[in-house]
C-alpha atoms as a PDB file:
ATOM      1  CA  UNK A   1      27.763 162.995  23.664  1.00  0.00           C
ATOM      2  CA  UNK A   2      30.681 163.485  25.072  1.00  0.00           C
ATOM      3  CA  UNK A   3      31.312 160.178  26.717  1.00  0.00           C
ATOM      4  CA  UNK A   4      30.691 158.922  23.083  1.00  0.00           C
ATOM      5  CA  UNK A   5      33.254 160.956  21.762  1.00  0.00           C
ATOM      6  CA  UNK A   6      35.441 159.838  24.258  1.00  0.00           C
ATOM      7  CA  UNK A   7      35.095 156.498  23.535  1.00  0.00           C
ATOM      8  CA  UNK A   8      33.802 155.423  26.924  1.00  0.00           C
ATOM      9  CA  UNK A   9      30.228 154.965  25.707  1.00  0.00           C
ATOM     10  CA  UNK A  10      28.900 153.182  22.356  1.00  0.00           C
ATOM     11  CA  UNK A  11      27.224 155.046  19.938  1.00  0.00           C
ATOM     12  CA  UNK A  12      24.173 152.874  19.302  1.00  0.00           C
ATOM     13  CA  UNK A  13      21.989 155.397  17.001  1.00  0.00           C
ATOM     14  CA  UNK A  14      22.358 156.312  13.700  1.00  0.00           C
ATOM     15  CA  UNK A  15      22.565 160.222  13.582  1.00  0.00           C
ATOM     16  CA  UNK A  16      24.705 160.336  16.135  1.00  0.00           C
ATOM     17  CA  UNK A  17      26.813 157.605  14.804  1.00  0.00           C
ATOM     18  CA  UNK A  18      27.252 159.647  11.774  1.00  0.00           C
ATOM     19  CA  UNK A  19      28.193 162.973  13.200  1.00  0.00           C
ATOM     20  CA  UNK A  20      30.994 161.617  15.190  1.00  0.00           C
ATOM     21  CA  UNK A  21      31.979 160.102  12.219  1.00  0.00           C
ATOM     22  CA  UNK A  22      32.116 163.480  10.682  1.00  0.00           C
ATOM     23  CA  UNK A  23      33.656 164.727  13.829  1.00  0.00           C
ATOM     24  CA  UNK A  24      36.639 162.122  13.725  1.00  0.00           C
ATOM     25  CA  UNK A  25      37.069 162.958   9.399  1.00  0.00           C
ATOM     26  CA  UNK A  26      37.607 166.552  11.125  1.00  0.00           C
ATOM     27  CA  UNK A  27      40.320 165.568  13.953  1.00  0.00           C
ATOM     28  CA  UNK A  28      42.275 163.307  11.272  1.00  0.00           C
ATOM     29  CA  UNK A  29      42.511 166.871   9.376  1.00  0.00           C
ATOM     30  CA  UNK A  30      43.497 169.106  11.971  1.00  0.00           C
ATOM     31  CA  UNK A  31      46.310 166.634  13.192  1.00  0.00           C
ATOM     32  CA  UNK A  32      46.101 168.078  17.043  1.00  0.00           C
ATOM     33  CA  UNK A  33      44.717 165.726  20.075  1.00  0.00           C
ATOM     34  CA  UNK A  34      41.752 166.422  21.058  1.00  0.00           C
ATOM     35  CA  UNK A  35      40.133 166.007  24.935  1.00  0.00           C
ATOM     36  CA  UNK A  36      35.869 166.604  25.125  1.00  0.00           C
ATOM     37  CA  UNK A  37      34.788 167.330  28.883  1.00  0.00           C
ATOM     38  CA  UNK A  38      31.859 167.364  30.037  1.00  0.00           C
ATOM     39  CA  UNK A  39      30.211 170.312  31.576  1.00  0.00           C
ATOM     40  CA  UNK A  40      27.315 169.501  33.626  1.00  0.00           C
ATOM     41  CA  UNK A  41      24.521 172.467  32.762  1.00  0.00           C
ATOM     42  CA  UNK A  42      24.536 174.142  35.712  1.00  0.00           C
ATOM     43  CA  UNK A  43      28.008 175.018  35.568  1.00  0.00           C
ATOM     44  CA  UNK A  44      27.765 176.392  31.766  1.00  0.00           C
ATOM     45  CA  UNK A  45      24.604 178.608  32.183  1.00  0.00           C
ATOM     46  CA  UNK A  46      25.196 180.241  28.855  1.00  0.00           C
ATOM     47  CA  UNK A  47      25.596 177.076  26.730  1.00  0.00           C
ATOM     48  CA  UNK A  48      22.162 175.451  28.674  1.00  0.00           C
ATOM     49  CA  UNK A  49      20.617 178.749  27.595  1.00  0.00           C
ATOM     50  CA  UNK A  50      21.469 178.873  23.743  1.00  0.00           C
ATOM     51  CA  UNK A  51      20.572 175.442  23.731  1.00  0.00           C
ATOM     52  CA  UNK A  52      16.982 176.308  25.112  1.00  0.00           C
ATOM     53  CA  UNK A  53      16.483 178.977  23.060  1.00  0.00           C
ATOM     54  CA  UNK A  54      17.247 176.732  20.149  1.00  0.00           C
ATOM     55  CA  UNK A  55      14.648 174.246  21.362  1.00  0.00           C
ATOM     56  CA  UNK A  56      11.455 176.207  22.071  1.00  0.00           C
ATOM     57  CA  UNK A  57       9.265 176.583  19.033  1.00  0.00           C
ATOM     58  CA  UNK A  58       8.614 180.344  18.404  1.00  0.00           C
ATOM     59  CA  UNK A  59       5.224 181.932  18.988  1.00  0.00           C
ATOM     60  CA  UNK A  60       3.628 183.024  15.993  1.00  0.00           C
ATOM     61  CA  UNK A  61       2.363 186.086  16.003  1.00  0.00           C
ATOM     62  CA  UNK A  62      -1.330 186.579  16.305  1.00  0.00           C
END
């Protein structure tokens, strides 16, 4: 995502196409550049782990 955001990739599908759309609406308001790095996961630990969470369906109670 963030080579797409950074221009160096294409954005070839539609969702994502749209939110960075949205995202670019957003940086045209704010009027302040904007740089997206990349963190690889194992150096952002916390972010990998929200992301996970967010991910794994919930067991359901028996």
């Amino acid at each position: 995502m963030v080579n797409q955001l950074n221009g160096k990739y294409k954005v070839k599908n539609t969702a994502i196409r749209n939110f960075i759309f949205t995202i670019r609406i957003l940086e045209q308001e704010i009027q302040t550049p904007i740089l997206y790095t990349y963190i690889p996961r194992e150096e952002n630990q916390l972010a990998d782990s929200l992301v996970k969470k967010e991910l794994t369906p919930e067991l359901s109670p028996a």
